[in-house]
PDB file of N, CA and C in Angstrom:
ATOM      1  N   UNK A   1      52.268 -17.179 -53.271  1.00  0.00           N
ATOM      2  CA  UNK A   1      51.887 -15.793 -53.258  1.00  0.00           C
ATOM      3  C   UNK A   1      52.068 -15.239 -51.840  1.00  0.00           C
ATOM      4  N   UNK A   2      52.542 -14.296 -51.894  1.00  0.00           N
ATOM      5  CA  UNK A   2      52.606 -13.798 -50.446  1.00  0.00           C
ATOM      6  C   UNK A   2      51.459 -12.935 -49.949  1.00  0.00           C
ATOM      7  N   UNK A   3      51.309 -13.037 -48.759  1.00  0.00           N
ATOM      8  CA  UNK A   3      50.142 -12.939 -48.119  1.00  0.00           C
ATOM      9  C   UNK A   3      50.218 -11.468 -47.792  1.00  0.00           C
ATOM     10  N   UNK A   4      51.160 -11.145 -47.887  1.00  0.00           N
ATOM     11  CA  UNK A   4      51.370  -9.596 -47.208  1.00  0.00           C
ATOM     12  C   UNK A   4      50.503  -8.705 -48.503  1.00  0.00           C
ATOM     13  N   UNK A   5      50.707  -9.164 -49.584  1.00  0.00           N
ATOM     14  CA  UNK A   5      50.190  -8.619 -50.615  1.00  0.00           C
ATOM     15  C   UNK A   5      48.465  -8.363 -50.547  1.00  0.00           C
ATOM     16  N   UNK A   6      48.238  -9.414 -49.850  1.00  0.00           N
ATOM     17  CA  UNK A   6      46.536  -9.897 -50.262  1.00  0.00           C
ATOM     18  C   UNK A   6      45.641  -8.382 -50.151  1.00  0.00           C
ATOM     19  N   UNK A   7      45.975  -7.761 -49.064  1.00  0.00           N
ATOM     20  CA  UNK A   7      45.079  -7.039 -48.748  1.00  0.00           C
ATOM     21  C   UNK A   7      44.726  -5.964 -50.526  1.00  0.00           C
ATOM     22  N   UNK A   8      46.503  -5.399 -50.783  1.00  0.00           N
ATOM     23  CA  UNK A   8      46.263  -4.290 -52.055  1.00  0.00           C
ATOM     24  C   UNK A   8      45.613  -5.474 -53.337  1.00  0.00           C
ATOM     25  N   UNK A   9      45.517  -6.713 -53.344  1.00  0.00           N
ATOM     26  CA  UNK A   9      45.181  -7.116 -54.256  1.00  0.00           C
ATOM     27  C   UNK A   9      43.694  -7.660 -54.210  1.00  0.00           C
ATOM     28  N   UNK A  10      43.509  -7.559 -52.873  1.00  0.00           N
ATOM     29  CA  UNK A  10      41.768  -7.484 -52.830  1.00  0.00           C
ATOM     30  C   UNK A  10      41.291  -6.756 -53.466  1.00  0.00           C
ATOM     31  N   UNK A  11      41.788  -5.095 -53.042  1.00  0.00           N
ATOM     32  CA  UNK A  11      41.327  -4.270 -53.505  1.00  0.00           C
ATOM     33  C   UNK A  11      41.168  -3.847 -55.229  1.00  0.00           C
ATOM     34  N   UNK A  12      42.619  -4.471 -55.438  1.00  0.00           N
ATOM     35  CA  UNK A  12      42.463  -4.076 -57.056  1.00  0.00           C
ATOM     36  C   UNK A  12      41.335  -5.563 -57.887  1.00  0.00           C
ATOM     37  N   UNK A  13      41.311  -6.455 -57.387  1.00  0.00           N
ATOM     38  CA  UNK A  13      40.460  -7.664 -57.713  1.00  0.00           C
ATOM     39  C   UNK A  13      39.046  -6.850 -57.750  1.00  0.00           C
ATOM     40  N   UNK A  14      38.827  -6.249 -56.299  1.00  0.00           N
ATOM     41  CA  UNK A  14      37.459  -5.500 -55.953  1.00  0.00           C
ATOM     42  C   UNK A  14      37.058  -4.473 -57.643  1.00  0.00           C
ATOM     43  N   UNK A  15      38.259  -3.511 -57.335  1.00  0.00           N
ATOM     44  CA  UNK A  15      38.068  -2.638 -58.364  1.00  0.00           C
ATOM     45  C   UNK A  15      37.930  -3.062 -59.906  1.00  0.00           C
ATOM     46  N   UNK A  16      38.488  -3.897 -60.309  1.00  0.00           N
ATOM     47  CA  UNK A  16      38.319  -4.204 -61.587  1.00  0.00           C
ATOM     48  C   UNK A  16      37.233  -5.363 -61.746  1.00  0.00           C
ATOM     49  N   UNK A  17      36.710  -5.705 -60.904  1.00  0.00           N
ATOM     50  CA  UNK A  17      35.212  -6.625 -61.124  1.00  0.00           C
ATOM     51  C   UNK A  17      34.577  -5.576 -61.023  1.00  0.00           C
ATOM     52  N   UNK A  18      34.615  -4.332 -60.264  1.00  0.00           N
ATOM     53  CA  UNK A  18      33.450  -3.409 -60.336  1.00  0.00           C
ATOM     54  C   UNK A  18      33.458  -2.796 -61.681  1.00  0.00           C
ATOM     55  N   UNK A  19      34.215  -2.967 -62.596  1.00  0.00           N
ATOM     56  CA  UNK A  19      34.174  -2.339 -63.666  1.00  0.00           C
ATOM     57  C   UNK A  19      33.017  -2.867 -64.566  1.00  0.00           C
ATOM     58  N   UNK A  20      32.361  -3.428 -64.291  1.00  0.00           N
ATOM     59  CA  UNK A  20      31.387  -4.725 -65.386  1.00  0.00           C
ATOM     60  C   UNK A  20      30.648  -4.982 -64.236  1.00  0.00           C
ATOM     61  N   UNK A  21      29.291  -5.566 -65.035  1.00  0.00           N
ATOM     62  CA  UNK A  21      28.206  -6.380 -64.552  1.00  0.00           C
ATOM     63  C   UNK A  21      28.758  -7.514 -64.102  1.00  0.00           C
ATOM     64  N   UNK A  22      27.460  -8.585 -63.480  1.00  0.00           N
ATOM     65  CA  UNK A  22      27.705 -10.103 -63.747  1.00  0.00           C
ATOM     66  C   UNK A  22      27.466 -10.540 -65.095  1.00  0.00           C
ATOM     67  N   UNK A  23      26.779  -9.766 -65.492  1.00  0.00           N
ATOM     68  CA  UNK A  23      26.567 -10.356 -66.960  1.00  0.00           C
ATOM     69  C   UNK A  23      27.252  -9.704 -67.891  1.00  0.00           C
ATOM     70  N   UNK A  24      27.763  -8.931 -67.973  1.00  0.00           N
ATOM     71  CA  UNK A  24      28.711  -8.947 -68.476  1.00  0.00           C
ATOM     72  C   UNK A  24      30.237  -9.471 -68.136  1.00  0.00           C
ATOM     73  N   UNK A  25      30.781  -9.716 -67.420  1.00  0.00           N
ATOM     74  CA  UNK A  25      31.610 -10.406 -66.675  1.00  0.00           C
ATOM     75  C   UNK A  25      31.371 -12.023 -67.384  1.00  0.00           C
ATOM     76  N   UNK A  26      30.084 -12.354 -67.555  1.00  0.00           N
ATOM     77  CA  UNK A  26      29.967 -13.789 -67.926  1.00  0.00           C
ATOM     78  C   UNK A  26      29.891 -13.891 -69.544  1.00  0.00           C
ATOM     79  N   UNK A  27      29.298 -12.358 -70.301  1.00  0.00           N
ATOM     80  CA  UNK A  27      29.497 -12.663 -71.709  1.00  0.00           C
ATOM     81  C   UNK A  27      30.991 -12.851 -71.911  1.00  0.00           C
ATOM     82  N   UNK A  28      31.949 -11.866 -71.082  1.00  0.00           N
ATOM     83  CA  UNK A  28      33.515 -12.165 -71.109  1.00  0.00           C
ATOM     84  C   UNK A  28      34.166 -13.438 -71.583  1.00  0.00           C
ATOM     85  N   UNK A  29      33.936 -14.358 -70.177  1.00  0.00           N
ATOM     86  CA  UNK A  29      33.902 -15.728 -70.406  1.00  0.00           C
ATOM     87  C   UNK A  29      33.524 -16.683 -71.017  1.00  0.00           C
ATOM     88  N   UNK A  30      32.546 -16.175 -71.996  1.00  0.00           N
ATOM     89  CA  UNK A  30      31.250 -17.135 -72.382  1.00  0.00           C
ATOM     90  C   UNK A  30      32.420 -18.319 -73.778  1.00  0.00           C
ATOM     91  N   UNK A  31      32.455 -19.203 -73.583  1.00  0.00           N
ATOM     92  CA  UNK A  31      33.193 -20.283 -74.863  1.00  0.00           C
ATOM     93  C   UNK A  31      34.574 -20.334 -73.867  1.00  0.00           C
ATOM     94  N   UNK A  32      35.225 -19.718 -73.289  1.00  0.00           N
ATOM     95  CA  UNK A  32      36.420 -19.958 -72.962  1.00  0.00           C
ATOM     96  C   UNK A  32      36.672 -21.263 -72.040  1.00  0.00           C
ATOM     97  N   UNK A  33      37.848 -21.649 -71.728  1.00  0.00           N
ATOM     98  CA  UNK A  33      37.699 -22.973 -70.226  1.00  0.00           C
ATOM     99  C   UNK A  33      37.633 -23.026 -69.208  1.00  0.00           C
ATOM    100  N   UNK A  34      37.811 -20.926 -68.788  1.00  0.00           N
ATOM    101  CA  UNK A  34      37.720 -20.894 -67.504  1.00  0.00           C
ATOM    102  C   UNK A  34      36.853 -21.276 -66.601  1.00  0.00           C
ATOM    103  N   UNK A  35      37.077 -21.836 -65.737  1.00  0.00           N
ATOM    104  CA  UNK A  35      36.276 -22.322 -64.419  1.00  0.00           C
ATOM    105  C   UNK A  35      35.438 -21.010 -63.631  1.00  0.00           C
ATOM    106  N   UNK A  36      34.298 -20.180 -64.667  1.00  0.00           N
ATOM    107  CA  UNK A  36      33.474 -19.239 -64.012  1.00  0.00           C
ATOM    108  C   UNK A  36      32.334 -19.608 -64.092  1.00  0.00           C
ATOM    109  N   UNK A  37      31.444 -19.082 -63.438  1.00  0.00           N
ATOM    110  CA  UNK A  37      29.991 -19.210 -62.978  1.00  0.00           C
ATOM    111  C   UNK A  37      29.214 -17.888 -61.731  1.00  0.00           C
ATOM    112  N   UNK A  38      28.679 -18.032 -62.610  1.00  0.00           N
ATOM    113  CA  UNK A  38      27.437 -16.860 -61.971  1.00  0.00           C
ATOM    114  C   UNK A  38      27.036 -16.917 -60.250  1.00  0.00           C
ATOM    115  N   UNK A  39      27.243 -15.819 -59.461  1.00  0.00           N
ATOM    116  CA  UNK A  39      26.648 -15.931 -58.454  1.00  0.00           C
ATOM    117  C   UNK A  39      25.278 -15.676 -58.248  1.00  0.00           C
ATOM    118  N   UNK A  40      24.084 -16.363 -58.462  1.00  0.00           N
ATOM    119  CA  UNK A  40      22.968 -16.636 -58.656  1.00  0.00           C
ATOM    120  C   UNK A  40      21.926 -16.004 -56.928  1.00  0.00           C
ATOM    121  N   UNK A  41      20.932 -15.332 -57.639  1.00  0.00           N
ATOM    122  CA  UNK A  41      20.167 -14.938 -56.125  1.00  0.00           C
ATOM    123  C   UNK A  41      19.335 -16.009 -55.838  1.00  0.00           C
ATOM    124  N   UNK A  42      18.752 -16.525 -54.949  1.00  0.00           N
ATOM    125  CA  UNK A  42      17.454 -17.960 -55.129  1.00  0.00           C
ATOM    126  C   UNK A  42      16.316 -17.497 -55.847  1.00  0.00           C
ATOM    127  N   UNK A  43      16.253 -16.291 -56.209  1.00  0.00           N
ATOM    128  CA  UNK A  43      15.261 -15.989 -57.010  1.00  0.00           C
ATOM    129  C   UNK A  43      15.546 -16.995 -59.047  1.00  0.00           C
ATOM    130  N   UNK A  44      16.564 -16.353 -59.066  1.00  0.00           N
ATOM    131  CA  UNK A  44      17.400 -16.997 -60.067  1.00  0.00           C
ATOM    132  C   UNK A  44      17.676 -18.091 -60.496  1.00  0.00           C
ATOM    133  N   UNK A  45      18.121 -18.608 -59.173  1.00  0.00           N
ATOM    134  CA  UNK A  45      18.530 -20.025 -59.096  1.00  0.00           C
ATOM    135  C   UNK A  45      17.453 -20.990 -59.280  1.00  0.00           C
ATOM    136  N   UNK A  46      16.036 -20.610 -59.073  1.00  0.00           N
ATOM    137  CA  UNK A  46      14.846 -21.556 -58.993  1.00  0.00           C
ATOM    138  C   UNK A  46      14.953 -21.690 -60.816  1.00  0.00           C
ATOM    139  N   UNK A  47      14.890 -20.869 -61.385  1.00  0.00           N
ATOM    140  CA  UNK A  47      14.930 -21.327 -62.798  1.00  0.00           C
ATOM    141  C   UNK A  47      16.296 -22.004 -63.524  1.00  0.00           C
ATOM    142  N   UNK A  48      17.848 -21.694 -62.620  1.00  0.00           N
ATOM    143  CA  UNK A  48      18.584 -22.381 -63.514  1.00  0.00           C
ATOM    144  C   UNK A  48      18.971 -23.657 -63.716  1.00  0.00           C
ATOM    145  N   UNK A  49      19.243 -24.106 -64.378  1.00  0.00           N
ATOM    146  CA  UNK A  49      20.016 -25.786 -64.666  1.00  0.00           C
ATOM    147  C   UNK A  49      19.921 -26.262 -63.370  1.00  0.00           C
ATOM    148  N   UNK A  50      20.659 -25.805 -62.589  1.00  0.00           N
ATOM    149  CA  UNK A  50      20.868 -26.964 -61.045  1.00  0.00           C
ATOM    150  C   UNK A  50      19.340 -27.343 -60.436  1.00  0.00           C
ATOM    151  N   UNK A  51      18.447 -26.127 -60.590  1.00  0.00           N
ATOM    152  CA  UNK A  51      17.243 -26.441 -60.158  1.00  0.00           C
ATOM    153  C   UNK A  51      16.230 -27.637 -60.542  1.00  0.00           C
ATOM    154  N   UNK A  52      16.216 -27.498 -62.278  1.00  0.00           N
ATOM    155  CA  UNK A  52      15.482 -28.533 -62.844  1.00  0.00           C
ATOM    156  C   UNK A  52      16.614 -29.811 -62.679  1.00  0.00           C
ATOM    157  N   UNK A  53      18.053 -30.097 -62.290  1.00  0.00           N
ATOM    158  CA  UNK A  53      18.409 -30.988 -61.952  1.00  0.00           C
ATOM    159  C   UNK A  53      17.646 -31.773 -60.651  1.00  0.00           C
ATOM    160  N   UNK A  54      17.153 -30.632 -60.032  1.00  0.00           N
ATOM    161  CA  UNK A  54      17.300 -31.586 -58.349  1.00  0.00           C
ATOM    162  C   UNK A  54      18.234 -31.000 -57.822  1.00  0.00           C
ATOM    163  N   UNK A  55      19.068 -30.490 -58.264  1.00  0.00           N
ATOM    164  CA  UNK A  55      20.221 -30.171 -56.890  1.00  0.00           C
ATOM    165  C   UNK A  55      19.776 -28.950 -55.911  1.00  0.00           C
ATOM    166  N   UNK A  56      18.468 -28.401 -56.119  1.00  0.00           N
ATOM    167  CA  UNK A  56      18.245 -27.312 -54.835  1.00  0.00           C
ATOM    168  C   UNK A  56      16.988 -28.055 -54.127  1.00  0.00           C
ATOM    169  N   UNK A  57      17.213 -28.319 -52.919  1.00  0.00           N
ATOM    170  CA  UNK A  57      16.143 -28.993 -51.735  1.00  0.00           C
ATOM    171  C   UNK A  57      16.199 -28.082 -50.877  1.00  0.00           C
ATOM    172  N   UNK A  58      14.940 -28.269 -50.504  1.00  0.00           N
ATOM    173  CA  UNK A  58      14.493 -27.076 -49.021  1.00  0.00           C
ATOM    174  C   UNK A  58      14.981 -28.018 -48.207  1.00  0.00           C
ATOM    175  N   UNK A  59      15.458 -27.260 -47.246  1.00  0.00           N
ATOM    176  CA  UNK A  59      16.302 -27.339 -46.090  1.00  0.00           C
ATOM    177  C   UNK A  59      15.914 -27.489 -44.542  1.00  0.00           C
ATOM    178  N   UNK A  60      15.523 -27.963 -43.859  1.00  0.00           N
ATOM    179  CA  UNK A  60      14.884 -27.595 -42.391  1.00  0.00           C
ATOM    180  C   UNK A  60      15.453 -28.174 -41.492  1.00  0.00           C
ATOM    181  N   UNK A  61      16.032 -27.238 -40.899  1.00  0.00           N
ATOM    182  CA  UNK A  61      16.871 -27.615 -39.488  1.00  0.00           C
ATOM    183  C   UNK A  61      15.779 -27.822 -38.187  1.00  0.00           C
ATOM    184  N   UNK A  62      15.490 -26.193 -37.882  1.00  0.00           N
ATOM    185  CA  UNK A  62      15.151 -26.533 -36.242  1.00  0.00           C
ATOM    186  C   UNK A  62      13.827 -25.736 -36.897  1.00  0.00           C
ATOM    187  N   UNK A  63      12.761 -25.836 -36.284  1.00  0.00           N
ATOM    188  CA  UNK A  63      11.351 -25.312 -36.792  1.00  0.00           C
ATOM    189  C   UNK A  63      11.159 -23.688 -35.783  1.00  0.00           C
ATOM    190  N   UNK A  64      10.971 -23.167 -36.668  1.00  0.00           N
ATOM    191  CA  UNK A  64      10.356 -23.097 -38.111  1.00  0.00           C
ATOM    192  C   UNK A  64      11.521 -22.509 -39.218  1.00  0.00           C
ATOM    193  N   UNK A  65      12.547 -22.456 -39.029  1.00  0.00           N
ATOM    194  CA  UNK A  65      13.714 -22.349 -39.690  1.00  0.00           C
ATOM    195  C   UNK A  65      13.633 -23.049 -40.764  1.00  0.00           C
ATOM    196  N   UNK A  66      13.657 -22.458 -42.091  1.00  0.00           N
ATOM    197  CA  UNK A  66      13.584 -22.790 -44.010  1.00  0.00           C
ATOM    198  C   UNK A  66      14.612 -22.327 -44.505  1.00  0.00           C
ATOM    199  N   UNK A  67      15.292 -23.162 -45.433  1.00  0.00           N
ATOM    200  CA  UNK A  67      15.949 -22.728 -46.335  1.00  0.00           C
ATOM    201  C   UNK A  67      16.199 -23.102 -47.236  1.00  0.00           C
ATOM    202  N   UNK A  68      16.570 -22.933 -48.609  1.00  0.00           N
ATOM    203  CA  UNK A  68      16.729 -23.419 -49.777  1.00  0.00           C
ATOM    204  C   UNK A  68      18.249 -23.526 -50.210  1.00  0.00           C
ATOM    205  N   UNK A  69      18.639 -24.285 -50.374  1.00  0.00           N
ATOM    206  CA  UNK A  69      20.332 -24.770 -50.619  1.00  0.00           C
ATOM    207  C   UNK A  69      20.463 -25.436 -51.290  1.00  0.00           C
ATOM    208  N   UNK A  70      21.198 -24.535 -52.641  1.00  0.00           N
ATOM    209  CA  UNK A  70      22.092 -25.405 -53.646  1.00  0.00           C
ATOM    210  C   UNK A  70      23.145 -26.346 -53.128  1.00  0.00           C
ATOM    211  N   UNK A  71      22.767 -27.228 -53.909  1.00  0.00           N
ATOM    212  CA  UNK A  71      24.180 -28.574 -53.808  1.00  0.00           C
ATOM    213  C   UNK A  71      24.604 -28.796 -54.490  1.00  0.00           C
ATOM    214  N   UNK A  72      26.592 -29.050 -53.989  1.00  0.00           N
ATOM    215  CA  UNK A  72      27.279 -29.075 -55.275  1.00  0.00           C
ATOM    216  C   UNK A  72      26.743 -30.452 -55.849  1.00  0.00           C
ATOM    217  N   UNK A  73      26.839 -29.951 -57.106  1.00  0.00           N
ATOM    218  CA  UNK A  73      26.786 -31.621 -57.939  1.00  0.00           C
ATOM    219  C   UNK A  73      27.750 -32.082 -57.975  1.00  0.00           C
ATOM    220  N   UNK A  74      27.940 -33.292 -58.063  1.00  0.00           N
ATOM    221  CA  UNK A  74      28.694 -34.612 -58.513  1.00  0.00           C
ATOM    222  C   UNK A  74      28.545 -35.094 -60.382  1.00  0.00           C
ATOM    223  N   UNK A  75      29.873 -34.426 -60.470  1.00  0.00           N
ATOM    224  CA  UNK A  75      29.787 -34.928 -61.843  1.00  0.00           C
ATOM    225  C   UNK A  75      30.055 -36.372 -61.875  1.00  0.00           C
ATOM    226  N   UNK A  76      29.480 -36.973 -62.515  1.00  0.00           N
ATOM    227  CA  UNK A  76      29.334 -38.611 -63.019  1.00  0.00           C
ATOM    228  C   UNK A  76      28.838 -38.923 -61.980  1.00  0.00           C
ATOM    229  N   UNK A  77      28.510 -38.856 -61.193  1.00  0.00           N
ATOM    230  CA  UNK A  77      28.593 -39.866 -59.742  1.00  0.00           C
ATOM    231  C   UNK A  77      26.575 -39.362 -59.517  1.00  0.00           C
ATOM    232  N   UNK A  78      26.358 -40.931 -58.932  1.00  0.00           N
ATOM    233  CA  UNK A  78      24.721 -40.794 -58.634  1.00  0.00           C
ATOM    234  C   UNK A  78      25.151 -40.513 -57.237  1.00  0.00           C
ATOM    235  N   UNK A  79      25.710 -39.810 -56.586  1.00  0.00           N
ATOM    236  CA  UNK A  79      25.930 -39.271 -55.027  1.00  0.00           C
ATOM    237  C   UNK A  79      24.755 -38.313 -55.120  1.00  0.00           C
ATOM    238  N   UNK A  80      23.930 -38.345 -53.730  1.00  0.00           N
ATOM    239  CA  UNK A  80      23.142 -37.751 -53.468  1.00  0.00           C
ATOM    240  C   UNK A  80      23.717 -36.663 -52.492  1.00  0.00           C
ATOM    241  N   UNK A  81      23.602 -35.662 -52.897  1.00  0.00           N
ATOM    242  CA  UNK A  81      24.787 -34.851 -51.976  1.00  0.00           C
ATOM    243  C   UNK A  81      23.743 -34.540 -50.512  1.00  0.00           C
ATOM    244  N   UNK A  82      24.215 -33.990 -49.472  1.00  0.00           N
ATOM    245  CA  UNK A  82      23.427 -33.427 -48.302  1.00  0.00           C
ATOM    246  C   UNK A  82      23.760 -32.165 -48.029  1.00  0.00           C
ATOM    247  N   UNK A  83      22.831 -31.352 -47.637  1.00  0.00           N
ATOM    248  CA  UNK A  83      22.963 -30.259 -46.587  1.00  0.00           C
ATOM    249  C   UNK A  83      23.657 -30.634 -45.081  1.00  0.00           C
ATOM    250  N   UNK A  84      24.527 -30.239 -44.636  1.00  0.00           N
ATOM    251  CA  UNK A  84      25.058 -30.407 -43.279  1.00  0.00           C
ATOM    252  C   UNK A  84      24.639 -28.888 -42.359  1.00  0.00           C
ATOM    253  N   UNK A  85      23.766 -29.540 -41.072  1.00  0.00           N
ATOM    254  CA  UNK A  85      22.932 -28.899 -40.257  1.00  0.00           C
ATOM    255  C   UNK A  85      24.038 -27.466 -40.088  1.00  0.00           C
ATOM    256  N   UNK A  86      23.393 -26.463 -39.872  1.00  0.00           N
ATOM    257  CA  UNK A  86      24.222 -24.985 -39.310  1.00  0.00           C
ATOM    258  C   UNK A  86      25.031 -25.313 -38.302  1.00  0.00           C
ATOM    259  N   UNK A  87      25.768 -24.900 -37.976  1.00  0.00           N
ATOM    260  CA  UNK A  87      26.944 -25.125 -36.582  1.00  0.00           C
ATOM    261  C   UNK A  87      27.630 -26.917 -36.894  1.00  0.00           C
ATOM    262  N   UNK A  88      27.138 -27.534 -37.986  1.00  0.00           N
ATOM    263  CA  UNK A  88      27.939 -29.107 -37.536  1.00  0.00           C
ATOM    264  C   UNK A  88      29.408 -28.833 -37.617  1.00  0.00           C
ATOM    265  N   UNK A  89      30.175 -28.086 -37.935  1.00  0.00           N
ATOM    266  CA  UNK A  89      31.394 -28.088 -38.248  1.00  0.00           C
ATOM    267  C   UNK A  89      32.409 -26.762 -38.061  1.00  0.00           C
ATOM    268  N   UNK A  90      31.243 -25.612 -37.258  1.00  0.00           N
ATOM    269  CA  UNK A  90      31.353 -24.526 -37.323  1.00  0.00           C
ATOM    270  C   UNK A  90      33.104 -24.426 -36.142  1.00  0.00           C
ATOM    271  N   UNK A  91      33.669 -25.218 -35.321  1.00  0.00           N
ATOM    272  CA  UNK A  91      34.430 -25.024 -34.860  1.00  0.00           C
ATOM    273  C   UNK A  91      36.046 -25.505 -35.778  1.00  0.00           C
ATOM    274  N   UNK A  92      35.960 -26.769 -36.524  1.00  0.00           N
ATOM    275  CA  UNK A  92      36.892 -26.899 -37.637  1.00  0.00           C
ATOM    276  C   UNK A  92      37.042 -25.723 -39.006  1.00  0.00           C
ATOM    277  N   UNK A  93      35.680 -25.305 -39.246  1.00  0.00           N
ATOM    278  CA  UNK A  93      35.845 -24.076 -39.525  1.00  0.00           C
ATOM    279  C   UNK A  93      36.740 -22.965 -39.336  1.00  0.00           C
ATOM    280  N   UNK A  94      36.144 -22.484 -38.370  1.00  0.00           N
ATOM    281  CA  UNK A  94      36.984 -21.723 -37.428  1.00  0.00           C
ATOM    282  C   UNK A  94      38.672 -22.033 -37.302  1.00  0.00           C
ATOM    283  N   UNK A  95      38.868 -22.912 -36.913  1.00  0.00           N
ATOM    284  CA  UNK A  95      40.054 -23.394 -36.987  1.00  0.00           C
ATOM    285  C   UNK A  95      40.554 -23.767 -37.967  1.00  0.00           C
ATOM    286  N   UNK A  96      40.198 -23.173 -39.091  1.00  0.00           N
ATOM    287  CA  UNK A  96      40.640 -23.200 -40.460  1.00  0.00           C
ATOM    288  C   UNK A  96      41.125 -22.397 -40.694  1.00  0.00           C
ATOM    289  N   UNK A  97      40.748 -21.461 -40.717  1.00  0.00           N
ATOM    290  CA  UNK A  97      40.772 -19.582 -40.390  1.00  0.00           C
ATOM    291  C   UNK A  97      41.648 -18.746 -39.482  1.00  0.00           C
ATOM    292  N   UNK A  98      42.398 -19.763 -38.644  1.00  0.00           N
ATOM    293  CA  UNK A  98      43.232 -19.729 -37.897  1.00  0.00           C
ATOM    294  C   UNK A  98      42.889 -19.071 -36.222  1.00  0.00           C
ATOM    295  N   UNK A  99      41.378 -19.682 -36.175  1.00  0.00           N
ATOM    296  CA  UNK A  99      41.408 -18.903 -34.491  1.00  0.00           C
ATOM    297  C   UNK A  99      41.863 -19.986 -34.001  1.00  0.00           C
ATOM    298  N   UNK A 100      41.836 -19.760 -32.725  1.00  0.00           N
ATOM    299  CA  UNK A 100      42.512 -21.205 -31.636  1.00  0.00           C
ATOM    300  C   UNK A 100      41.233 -21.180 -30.941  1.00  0.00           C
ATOM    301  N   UNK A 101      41.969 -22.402 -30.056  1.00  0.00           N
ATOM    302  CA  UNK A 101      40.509 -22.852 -29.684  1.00  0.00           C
ATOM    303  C   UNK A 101      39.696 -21.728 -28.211  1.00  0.00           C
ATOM    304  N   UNK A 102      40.491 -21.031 -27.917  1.00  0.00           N
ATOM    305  CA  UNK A 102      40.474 -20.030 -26.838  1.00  0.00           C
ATOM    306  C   UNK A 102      39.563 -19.461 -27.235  1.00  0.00           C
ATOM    307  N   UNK A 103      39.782 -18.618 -28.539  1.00  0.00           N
ATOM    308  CA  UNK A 103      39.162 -17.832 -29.462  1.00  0.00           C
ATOM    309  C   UNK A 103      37.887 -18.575 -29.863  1.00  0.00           C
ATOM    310  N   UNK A 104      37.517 -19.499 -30.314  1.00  0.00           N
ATOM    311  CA  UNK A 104      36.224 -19.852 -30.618  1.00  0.00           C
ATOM    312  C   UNK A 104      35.300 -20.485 -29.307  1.00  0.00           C
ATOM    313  N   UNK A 105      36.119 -20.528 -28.419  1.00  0.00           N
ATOM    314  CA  UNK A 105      35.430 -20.902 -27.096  1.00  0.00           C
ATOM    315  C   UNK A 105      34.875 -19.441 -26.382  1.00  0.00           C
ATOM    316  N   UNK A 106      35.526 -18.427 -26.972  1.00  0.00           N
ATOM    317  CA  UNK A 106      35.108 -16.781 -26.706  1.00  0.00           C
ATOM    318  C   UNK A 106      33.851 -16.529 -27.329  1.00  0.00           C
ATOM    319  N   UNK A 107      34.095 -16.774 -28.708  1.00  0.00           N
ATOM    320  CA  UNK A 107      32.618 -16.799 -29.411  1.00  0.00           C
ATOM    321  C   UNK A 107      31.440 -17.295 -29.228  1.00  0.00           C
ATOM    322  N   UNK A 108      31.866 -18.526 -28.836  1.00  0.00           N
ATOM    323  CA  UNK A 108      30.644 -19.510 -28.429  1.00  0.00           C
ATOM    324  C   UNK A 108      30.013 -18.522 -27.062  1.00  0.00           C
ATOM    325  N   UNK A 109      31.105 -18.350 -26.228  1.00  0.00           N
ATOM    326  CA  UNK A 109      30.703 -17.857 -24.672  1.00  0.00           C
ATOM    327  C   UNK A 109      29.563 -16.384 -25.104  1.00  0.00           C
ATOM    328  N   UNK A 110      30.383 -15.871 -26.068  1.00  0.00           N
ATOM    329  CA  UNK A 110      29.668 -14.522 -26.102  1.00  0.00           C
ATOM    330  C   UNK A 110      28.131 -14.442 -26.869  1.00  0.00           C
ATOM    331  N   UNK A 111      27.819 -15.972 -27.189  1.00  0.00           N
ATOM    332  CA  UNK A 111      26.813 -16.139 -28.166  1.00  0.00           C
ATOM    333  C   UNK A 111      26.961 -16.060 -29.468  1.00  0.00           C
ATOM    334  N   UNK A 112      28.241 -15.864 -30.185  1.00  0.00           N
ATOM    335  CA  UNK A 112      28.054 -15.558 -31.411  1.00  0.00           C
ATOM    336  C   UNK A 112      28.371 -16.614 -32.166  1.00  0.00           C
ATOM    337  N   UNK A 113      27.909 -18.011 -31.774  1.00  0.00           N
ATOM    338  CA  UNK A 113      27.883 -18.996 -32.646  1.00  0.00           C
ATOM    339  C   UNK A 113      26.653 -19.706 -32.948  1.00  0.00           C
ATOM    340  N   UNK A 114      25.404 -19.260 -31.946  1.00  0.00           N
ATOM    341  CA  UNK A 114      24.477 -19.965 -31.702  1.00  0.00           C
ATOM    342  C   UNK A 114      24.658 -20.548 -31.381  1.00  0.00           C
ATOM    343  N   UNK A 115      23.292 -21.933 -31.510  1.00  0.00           N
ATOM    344  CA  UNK A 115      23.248 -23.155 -30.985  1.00  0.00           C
ATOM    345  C   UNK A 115      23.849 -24.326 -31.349  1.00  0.00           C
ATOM    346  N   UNK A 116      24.507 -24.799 -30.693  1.00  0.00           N
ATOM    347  CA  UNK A 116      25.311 -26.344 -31.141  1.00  0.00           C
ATOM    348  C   UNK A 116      24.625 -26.938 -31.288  1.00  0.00           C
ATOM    349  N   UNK A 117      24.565 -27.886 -32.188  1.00  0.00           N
ATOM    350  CA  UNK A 117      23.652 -28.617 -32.723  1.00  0.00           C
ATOM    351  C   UNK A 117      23.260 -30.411 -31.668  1.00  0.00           C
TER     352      UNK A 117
END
């Protein structure tokens, strides 16, 4: 796909999801094979499936900092998945995304990465 495109096809992606709910958007799908799923608020999420699985654990990095984070599940697999601390990876990130390292050494400088872990 060419990339030059992305931007007008954000937009029309944008526009035609705005046409519908989430829930409706999901009765759409509902029996088919597509690979959809609900973007869930944590209000939400405390009652759905993943919750009474176990897969949402409170989270605590640096105190008094909380958070609640879904984890992907592991189908078949007894893998206990983890939360990985804020910033552990935030520069491969980045460099995913295509800054260089100049560029995320700017960010860091200017504060806008926080604290390294």
């Amino acid at each position: 796909m060419d990339q030059a495109h992305w931007p007008e096809m954000k937009e029309r992606f944008a526009a035609v999801f705005a046409t519908r709910t989430r829930d409706e958007w999901m009765a759409v799908f509902e029996g088919s094979d597509a690979c959809v799923a609900p973007v869930l608020t944590m209000h939400e999420a405390k009652d759905h499936r993943i919750t009474v699985r176990g897969d949402v654990r409170r989270a605590r990095w640096r105190p008094p900092a909380r958070a609640r984070s879904a984890l992907q599940p592991y189908a078949g697999s007894d893998h206990s998945p983890t939360v990985a601390p804020p910033g552990s990876n935030t520069d491969e990130g980045l460099a995913g995304w295509g800054l260089s390292e100049d560029a995320i050494e700017a960010l860091r400088d200017a504060g806008a990465l926080g604290e390294t872990p």
